[in-house]
Structures are given as structure tokens and as C-alpha cells.
C-alpha atoms as a PDB file:
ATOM      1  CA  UNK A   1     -18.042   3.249 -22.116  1.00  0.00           C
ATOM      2  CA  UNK A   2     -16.600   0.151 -22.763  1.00  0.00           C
ATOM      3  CA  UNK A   3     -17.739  -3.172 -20.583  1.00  0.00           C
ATOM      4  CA  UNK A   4     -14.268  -3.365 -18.916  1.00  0.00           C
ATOM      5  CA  UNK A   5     -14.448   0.107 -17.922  1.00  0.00           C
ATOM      6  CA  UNK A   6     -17.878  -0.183 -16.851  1.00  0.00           C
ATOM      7  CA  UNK A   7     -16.750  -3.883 -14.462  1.00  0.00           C
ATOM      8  CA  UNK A   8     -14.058  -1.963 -13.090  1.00  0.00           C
ATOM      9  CA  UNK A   9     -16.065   1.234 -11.661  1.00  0.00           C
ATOM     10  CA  UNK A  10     -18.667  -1.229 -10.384  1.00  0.00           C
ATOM     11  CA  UNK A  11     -16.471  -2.984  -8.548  1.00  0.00           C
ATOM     12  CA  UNK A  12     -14.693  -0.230  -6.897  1.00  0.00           C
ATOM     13  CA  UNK A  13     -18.048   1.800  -5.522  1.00  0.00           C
ATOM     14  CA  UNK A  14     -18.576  -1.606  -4.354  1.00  0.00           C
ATOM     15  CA  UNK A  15     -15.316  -2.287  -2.749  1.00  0.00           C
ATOM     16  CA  UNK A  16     -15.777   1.244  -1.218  1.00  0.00           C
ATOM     17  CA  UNK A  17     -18.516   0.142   0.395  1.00  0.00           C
ATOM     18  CA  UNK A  18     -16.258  -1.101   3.047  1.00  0.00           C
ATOM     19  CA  UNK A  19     -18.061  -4.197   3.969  1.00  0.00           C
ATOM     20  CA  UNK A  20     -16.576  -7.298   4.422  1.00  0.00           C
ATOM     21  CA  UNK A  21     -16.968 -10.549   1.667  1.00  0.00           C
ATOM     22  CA  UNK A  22     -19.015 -13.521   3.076  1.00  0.00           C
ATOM     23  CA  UNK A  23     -17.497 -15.418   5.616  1.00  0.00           C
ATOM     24  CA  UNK A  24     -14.372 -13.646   5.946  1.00  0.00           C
ATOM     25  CA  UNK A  25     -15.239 -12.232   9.612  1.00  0.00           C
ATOM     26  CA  UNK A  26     -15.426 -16.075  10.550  1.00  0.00           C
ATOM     27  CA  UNK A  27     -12.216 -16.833   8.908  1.00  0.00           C
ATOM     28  CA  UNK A  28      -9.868 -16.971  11.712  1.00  0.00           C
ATOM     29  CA  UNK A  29     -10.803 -18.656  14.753  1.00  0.00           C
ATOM     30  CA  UNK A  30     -11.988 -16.634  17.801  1.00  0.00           C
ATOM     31  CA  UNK A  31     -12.030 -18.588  21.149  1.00  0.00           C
ATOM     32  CA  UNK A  32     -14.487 -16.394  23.556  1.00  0.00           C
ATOM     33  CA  UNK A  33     -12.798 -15.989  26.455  1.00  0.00           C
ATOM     34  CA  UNK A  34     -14.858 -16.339  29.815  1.00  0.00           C
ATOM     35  CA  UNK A  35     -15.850 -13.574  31.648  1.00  0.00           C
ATOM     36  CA  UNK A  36     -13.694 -13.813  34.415  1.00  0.00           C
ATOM     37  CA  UNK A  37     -10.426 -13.768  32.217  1.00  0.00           C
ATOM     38  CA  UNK A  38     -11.678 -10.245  30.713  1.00  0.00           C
ATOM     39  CA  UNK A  39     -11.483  -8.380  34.816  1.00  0.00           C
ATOM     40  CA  UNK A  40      -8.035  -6.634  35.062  1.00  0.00           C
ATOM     41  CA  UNK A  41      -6.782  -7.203  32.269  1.00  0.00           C
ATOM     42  CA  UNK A  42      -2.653  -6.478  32.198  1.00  0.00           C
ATOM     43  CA  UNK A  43      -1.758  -3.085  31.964  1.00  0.00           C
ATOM     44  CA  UNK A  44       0.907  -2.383  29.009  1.00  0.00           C
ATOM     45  CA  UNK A  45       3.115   0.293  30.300  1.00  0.00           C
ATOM     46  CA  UNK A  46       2.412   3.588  28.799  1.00  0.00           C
ATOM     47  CA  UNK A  47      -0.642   4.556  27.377  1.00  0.00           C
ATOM     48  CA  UNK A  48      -2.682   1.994  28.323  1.00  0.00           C
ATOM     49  CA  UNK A  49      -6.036   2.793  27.734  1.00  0.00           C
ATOM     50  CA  UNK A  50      -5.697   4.802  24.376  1.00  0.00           C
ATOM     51  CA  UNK A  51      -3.918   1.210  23.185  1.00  0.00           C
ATOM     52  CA  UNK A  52      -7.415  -0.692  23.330  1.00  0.00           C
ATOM     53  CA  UNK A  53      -9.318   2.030  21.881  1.00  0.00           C
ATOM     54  CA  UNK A  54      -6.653   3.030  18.788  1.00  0.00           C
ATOM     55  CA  UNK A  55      -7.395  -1.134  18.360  1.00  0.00           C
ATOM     56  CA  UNK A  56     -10.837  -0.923  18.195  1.00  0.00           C
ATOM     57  CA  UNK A  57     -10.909   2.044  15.916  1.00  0.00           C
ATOM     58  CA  UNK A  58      -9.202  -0.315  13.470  1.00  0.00           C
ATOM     59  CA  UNK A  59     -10.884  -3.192  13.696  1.00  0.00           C
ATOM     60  CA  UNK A  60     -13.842  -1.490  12.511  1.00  0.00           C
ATOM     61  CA  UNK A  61     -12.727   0.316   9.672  1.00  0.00           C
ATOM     62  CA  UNK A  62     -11.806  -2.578   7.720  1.00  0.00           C
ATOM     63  CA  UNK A  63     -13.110  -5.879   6.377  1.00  0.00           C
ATOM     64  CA  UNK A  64     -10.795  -8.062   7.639  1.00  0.00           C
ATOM     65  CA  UNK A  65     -10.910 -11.615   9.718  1.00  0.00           C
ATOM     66  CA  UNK A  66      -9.778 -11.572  13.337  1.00  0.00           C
ATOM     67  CA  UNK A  67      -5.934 -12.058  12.270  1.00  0.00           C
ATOM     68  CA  UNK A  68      -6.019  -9.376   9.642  1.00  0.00           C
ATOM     69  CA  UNK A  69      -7.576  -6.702  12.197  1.00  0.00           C
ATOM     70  CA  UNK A  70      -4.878  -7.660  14.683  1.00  0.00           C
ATOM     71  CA  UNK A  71      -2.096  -7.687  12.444  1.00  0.00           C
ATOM     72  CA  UNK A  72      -3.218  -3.747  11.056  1.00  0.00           C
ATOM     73  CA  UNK A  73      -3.588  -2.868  14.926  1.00  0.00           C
ATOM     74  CA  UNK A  74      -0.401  -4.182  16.195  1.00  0.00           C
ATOM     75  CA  UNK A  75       1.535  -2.884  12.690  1.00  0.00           C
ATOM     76  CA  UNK A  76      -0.259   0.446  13.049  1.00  0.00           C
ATOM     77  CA  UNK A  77       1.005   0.699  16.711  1.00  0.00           C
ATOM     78  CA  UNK A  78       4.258  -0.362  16.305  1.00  0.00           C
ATOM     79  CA  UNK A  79       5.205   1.660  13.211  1.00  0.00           C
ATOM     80  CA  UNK A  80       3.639   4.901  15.111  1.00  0.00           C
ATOM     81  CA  UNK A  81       5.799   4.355  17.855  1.00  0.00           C
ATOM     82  CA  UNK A  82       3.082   3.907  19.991  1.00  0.00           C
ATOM     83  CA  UNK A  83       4.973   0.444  20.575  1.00  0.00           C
ATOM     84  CA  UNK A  84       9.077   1.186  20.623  1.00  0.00           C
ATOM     85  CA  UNK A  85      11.672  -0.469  19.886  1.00  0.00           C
ATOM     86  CA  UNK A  86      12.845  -3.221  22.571  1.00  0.00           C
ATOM     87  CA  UNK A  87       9.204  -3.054  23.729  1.00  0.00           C
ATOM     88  CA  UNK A  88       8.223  -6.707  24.581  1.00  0.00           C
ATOM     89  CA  UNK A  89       4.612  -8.073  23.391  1.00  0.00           C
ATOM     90  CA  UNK A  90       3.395 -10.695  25.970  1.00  0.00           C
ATOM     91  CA  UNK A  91       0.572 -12.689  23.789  1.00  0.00           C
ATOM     92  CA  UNK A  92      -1.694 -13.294  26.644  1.00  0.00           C
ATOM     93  CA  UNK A  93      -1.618  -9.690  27.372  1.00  0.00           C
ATOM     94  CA  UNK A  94      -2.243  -9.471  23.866  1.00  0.00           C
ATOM     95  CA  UNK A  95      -5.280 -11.765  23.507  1.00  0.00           C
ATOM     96  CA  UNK A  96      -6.929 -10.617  26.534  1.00  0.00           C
ATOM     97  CA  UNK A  97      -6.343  -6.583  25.882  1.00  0.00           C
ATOM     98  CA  UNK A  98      -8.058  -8.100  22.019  1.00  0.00           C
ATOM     99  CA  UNK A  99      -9.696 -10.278  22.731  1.00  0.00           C
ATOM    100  CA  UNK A 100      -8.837 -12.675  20.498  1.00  0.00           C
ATOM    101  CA  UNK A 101      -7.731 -16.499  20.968  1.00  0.00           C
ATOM    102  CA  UNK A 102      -3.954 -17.252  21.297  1.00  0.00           C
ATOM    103  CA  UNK A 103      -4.009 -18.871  17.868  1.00  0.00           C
ATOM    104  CA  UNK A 104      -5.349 -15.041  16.020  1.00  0.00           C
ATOM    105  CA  UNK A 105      -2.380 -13.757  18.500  1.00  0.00           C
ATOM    106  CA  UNK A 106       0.487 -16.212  17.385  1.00  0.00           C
ATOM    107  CA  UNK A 107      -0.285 -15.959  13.486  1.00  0.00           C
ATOM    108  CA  UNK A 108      -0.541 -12.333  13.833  1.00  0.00           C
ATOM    109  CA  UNK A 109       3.033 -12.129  15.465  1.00  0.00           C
ATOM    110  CA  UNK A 110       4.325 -14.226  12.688  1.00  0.00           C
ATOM    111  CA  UNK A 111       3.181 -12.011  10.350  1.00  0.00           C
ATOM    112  CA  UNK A 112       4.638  -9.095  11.739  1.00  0.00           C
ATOM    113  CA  UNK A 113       8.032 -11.039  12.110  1.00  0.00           C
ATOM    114  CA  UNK A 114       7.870 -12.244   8.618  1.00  0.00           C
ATOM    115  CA  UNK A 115       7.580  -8.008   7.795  1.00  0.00           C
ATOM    116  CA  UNK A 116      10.755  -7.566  10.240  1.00  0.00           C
ATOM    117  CA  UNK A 117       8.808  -5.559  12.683  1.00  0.00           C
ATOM    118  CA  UNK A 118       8.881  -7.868  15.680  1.00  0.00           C
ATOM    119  CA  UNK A 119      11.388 -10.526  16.871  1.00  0.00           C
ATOM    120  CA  UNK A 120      10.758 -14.213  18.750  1.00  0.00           C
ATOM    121  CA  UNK A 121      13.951 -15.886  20.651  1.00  0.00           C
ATOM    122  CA  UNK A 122      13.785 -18.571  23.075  1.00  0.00           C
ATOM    123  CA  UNK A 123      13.960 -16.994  26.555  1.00  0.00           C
ATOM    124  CA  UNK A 124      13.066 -13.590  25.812  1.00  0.00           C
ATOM    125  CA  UNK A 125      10.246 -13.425  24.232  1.00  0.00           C
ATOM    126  CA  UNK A 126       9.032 -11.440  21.476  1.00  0.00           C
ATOM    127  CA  UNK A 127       9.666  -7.999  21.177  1.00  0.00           C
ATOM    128  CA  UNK A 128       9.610  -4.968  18.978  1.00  0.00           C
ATOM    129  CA  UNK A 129      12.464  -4.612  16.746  1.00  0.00           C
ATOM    130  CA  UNK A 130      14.134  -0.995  15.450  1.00  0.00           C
ATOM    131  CA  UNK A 131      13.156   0.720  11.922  1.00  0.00           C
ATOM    132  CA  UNK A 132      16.373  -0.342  11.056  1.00  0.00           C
ATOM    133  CA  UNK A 133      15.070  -4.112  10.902  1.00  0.00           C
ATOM    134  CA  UNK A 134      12.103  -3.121   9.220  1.00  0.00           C
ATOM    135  CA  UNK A 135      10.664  -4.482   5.514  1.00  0.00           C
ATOM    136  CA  UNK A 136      10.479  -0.642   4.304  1.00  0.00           C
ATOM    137  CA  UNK A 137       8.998  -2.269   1.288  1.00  0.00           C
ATOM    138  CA  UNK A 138       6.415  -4.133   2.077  1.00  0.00           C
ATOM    139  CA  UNK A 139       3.262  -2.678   0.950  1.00  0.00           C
ATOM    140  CA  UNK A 140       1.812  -3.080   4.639  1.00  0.00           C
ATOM    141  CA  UNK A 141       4.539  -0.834   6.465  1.00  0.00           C
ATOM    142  CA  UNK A 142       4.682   1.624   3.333  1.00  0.00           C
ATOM    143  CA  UNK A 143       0.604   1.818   3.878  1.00  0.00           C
ATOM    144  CA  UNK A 144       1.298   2.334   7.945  1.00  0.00           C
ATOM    145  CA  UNK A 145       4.328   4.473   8.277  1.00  0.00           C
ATOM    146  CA  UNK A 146       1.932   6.747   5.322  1.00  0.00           C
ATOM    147  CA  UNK A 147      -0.712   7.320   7.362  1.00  0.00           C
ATOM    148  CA  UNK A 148       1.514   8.076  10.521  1.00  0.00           C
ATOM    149  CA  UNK A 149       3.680  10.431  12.001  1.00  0.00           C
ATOM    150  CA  UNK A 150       6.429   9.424   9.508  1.00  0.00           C
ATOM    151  CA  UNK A 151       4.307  10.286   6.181  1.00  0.00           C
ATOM    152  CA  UNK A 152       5.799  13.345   5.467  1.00  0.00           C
ATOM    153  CA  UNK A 153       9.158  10.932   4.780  1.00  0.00           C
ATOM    154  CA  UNK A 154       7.167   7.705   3.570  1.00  0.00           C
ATOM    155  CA  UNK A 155       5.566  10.240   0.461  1.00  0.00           C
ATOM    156  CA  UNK A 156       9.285  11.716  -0.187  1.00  0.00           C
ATOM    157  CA  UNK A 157      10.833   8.419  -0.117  1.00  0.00           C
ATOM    158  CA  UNK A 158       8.234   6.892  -2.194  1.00  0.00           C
ATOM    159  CA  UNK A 159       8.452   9.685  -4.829  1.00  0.00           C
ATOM    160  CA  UNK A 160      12.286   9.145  -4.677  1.00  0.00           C
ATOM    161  CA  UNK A 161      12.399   5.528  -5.408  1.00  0.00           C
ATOM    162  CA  UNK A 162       9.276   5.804  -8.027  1.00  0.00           C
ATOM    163  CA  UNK A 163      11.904   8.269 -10.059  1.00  0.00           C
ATOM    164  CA  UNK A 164      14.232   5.602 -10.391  1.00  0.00           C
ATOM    165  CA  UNK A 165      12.301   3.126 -11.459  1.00  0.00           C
ATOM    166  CA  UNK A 166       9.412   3.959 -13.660  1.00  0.00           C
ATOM    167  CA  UNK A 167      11.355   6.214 -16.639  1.00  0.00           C
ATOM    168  CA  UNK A 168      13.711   3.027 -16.753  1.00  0.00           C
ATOM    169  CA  UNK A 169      10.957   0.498 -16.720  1.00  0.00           C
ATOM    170  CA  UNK A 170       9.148   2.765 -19.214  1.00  0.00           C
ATOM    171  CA  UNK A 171      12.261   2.452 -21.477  1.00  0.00           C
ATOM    172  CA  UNK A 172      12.815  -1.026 -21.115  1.00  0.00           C
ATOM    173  CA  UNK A 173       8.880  -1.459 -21.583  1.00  0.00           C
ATOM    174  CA  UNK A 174       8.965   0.113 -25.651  1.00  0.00           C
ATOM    175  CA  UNK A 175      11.261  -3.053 -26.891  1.00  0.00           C
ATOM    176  CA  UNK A 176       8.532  -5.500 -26.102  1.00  0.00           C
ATOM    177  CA  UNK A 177       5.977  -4.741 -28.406  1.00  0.00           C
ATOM    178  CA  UNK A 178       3.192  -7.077 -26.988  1.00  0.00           C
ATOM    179  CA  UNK A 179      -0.097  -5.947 -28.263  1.00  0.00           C
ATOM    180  CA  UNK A 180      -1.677  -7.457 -25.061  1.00  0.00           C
ATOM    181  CA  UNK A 181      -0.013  -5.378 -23.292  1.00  0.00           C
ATOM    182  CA  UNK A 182      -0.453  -2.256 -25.201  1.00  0.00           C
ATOM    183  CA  UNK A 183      -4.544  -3.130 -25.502  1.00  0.00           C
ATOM    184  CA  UNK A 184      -4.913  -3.460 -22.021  1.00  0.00           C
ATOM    185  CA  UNK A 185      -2.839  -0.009 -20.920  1.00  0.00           C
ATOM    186  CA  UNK A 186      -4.999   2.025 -23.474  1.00  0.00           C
ATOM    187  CA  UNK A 187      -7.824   0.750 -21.497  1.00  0.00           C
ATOM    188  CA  UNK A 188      -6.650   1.613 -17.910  1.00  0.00           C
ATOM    189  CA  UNK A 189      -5.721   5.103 -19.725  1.00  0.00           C
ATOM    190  CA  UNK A 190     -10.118   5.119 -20.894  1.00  0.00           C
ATOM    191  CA  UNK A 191     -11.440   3.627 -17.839  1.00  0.00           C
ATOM    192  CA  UNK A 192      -9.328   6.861 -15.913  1.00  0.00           C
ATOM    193  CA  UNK A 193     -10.644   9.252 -18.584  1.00  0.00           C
ATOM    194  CA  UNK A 194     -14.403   7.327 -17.710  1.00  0.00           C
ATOM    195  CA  UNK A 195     -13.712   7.414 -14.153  1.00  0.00           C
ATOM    196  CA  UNK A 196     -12.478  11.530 -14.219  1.00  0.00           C
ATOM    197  CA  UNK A 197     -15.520  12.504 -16.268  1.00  0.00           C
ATOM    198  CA  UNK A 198     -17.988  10.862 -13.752  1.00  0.00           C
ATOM    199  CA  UNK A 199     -15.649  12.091 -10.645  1.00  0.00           C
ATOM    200  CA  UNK A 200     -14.902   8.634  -9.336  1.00  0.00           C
ATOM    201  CA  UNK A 201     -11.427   9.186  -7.724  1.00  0.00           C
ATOM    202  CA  UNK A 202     -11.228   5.622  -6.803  1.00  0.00           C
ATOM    203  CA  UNK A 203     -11.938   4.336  -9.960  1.00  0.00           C
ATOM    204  CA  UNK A 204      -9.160   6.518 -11.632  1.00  0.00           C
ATOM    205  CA  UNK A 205      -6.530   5.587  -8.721  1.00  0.00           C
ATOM    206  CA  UNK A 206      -7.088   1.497  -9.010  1.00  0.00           C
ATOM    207  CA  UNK A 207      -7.093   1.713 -13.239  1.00  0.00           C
ATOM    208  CA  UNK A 208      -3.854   4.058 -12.324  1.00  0.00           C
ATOM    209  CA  UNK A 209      -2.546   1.593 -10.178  1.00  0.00           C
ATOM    210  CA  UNK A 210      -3.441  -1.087 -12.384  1.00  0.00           C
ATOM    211  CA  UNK A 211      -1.234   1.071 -15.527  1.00  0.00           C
ATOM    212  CA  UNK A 212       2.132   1.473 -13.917  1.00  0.00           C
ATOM    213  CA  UNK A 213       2.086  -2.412 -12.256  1.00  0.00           C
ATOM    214  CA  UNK A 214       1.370  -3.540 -15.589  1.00  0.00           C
ATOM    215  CA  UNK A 215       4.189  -1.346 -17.307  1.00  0.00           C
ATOM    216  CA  UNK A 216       6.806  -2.297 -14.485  1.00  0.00           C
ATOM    217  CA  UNK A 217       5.824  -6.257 -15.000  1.00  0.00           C
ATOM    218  CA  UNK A 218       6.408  -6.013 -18.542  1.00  0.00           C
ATOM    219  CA  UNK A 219       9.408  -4.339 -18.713  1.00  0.00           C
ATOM    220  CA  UNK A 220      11.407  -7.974 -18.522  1.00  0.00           C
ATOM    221  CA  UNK A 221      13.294  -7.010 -15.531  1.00  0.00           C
ATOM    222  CA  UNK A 222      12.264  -9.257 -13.174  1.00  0.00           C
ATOM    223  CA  UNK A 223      14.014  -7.021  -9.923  1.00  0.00           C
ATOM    224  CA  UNK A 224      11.721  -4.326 -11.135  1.00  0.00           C
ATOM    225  CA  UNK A 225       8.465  -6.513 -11.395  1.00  0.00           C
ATOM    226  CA  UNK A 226       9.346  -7.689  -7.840  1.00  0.00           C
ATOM    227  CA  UNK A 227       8.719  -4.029  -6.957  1.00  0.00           C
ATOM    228  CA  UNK A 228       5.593  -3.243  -8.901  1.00  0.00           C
ATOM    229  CA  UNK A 229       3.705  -3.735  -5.576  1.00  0.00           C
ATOM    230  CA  UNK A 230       5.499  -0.827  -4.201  1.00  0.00           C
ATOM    231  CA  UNK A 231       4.230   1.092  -6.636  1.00  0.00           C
ATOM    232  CA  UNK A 232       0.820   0.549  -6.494  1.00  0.00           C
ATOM    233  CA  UNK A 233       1.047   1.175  -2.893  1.00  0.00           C
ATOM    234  CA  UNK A 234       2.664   4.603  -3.349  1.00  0.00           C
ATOM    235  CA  UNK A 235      -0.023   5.154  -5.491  1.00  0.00           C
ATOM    236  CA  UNK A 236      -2.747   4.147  -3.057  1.00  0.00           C
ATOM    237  CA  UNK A 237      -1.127   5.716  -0.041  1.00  0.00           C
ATOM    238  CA  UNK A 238       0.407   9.215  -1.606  1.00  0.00           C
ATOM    239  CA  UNK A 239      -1.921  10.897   0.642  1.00  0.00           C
ATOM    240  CA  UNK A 240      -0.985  14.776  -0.887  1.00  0.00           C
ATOM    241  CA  UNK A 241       0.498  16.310  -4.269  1.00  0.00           C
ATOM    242  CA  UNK A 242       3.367  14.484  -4.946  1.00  0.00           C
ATOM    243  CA  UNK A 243       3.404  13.602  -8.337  1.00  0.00           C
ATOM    244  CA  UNK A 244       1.281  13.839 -11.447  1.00  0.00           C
ATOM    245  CA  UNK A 245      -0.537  10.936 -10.660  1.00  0.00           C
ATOM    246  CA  UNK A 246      -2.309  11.548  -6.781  1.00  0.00           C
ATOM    247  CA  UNK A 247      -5.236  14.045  -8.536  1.00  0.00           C
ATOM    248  CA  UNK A 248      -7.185  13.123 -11.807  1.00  0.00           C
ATOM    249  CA  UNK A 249      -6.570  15.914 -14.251  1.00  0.00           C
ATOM    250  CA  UNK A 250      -6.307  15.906 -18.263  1.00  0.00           C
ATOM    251  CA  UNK A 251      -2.702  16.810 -17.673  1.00  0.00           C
ATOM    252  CA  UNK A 252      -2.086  13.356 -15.985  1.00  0.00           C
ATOM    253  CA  UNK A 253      -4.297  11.496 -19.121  1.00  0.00           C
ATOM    254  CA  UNK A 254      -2.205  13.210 -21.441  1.00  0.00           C
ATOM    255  CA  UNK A 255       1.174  11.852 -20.015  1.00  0.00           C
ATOM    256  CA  UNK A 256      -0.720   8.254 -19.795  1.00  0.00           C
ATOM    257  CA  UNK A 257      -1.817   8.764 -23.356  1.00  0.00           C
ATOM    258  CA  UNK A 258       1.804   9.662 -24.603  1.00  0.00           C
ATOM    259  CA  UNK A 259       3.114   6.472 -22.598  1.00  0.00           C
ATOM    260  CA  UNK A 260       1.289   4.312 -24.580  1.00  0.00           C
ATOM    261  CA  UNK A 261       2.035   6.146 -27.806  1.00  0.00           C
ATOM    262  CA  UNK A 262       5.656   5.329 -27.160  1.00  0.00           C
ATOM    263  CA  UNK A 263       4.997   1.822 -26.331  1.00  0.00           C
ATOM    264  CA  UNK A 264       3.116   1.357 -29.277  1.00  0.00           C
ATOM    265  CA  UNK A 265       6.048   2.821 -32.021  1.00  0.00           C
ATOM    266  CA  UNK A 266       8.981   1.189 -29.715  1.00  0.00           C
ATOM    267  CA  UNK A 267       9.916   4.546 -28.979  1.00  0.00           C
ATOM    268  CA  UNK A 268      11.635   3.930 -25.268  1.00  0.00           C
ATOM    269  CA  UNK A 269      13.196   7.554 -25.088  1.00  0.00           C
ATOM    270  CA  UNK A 270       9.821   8.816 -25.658  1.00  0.00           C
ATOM    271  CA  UNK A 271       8.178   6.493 -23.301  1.00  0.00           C
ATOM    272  CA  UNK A 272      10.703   7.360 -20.704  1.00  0.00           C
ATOM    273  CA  UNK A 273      10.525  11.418 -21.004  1.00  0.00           C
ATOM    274  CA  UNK A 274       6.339  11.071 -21.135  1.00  0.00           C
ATOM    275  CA  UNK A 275       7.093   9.102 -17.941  1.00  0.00           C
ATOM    276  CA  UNK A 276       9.314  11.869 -16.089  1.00  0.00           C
ATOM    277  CA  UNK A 277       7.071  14.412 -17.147  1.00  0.00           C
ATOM    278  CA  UNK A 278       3.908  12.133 -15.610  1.00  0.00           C
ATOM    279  CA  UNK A 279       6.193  11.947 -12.271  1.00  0.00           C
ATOM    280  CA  UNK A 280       6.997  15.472 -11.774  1.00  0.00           C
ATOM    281  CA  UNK A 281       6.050  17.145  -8.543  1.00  0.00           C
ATOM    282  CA  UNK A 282       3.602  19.945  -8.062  1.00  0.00           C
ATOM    283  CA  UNK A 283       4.989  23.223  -7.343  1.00  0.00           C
ATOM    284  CA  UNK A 284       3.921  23.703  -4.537  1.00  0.00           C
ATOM    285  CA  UNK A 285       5.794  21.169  -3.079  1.00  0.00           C
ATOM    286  CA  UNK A 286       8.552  22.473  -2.055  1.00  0.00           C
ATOM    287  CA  UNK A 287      11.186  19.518  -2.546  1.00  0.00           C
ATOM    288  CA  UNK A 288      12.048  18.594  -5.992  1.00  0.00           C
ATOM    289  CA  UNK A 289      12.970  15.038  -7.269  1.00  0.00           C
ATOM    290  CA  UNK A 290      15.757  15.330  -9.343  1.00  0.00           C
ATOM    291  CA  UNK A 291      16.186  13.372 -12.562  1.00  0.00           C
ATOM    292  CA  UNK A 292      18.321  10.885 -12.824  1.00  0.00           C
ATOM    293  CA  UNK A 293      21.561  10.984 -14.655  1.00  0.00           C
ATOM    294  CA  UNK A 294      22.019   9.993 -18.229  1.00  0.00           C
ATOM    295  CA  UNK A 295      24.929   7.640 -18.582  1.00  0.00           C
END
């Protein structure tokens, strides 16, 4: 096994681990609040108590800082629907059903305004804005509306957009020739062929990951590399047999294999059709993504 290969599966069993890097609990600033301010507490209307526990729940199952934890909870909540549209977020209520300081709550909401999920106007408040106003692409909400009542549509839509950008970016990849490049995909293609031998399905999705971001950012379209992140969190997020890439088989190593064959002769017809055939669906699925036309 080669020494990158080897770093790379080390690092993910120990990212799996799930625990947090030093100091990053502490890195946000946490004001206790006295005990008095924690009795009755603001009810939020509707679902009240299953909103502090589907909070908690999150905040433990990730490393994150205060702000981080808060922004997952409220995104979580608000892309389930468990927060609608129109629905306005008092911070106080906020901090106090959190318990977090009213700086963690104000950086949080920014967040989730910079994402387009919440709005902030003088005189009304903030308050939950429609799917229509959302940032479908940002990696957060693609990661949330995945693992929630809308995956069934997140997965189609992902596999929809994926087959309208990777053949091309494939294509455009072949005329670049950069032996950097074509080093370092060979060895995401070994460290996956490393990583399915040993049965490390994390491994094999991050070097996986790792391929297609790389191919995207190299194709010199710089409207595709701005949406290599989207890819990597389709990949992360699939969450079911979508394409040839959510389960480590040698049919998905061959396609990665042929890839960088093409990339290496300058072949970008070849590099695109080994991409198409990486990104077909599983049969058993039963809606297929169609190719798109040749012009």
C-alpha cells in the first residue's frame, strides 16, 4: 500500500471516531445562564417538547462548537418542516430552549440567513423563509433535506444534476494533460481499491469524493469547479443505490480506472462515456437518468 493510501485510511477511522478536535467544544462562547432564567422556558407553538429533544439528539452526534451544533439543529428543523415557513424564531426563546448565549444564537441565525433559510427585517423579526428562498446548493441543506423527509427528491435531484455535469467535466478534463493531476487521480482510484479490499467504506467514499472534486476543478470551467462541493456532498449524502459510485464494487474501480485512462491519452469522448457508464443507476431503481443530448 502506498504511504498516501495508508495517511488517508488512518485518518478516516480516526475521523469516524466522532470525537471532537481539541478545543473546538470551547470555540464559541457559552454564557451559563442562571438558574432561574432556565424555569418555564417559552413554549414554541407546536411540538414543543420533541423540539428540545430532536436538539439534543444533534448536539451530540457531532463534533461541533456551540454555534455549529445550533446551526445543524435549527437547519435540521427547519428543512424538516418541523419549523414552517413564516414561522418566526424569537432568539431568547432560542437561547433559553438551547441553552446557549445570545451571541451562539445571533451567529447561528446569520448563518442560516446567509444559506437563505431564515430572514431578519427591522420590525418583524426573523422568521423562516419558503423552500423557494432556499440555497438548494449548499452542501449544508443538500446534507439536511438528504437525511429528511425530502430525501427521496434530494437523491433524484442530486443524481439529475451530477448527469449534467460530470460526463462534460470529464470531457473538458482530457485536454489538460497535467500529470499532477493524472498522478494524484490514479491514487484516489488505489487508495479505493486499498480501502474495498480491507472493507473500509469510508475510506473508499472520501478517496471517491476526493476523485470527482478533483476532476470537476480541473476541468478549467470555473462555473463547474464552483460546484465540485455539490458533488462531494451527493457523494457523502446518497444515502441508497443511486449511482455507480454509493457501494464499493470492482465494477465502480473499473469505470474509475478507465477515467483516468482517458485522461491520460487526451481521449475526452472516452473519458466522458467511462463517466456515464460510472453514473448509471442500479436497476432496481426504478427512475432512470437519461443521458444528455449530443449536440
Amino acid at each position: 500500500m502506498s504511504t498516501l493510501a495508508h495517511t488517508m485510511m488512518t485518518a478516516a477511522r480516526s475521523a469516524d471516531s466522532g470525537l471532537a478536535s481539541p478545543g473546538e467544544l470551547n470555540r464559541y462562547p457559552y454564557a451559563e445562564a442562571p438558574a432561574v432564567d432556565r424555569v418555564g422556558v417559552p413554549a414554541w407553538d407546536g411540538g414543543d417538547p420533541e423540539l428540545g429533544r430532536m436538539g439534543r439528539r444533534a448536539a451530540g452526534s457531532r463534533g461541533r462548537g456551540l454555534h455549529g451544533q445550533l446551526v445543524q439543529q435549527l437547519g435540521q428543523m427547519i428543512v424538516s418542516g418541523d419549523l414552517g415557513a413564516d414561522r418566526p424564531l424569537v432568539p431568547e426563546e432560542i437561547g433559553q430552549r438551547f441553552e446557549v448565549s445570545r451571541t451562539v444564537v445571533r451567529e447561528s441565525l446569520r448563518v442560516l440567513e446567509a444559506k437563505g433559510l431564515v430572514s431578519a427585517r427591522p420590525n418583524v423579526g426573523t422568521r423562516v423563509r419558503p423552500v423557494s428562498d432556499w440555497n438548494l446548493l449548499d452542501p449544508d441543506i443538500i446534507e439536511w433535506r438528504a437525511f429528511g423527509p425530502q430525501r427521496d427528491d434530494q437523491r433524484r435531484e442530486l443524481s439529475e444534476l451530477r448527469w449534467t455535469m460530470e460526463p462534460l467535466a470529464a470531457r473538458l478534463a482530457a485536454g489538460h494533460g497535467r500529470e499532477d493531476v493524472q498522478q494524484r487521480l490514479t491514487d484516489m482510484v488505489e487508495i479505493m481499491g486499498h480501502a474495498m479490499a480491507q472493507g473500509d467504506a469510508l475510506t473508499f467514499s472520501r478517496a471517491d469524493s476526493e476523485f470527482h472534486s478533483l476532476l470537476i476543478q480541473v476541468a478549467g470551467n470555473r462555473m463547474l469547479e464552483h460546484l465540485s462541493g455539490i458533488v462531494s456532498a451527493a457523494l457523502q449524502v446518497s444515502g441508497g443505490p443511486v449511482t455507480g459510485c454509493d457501494r464499493p464494487n470492482e465494477a465502480s474501480l473499473v469505470h474509475h480506472g478507465r477515467i483516468c485512462d482517458a485522461l491520460a491519452t487526451g481521449d475526452g469522448a472516452a473519458a466522458e462515456a467511462a463517466m456515464r457508464q460510472l453514473l448509471t443507476v442500479h436497476p432496481e431503481v426504478e427512475r432512470v437518468v437519461p443521458a444528455p443530448r449530443e449536440h
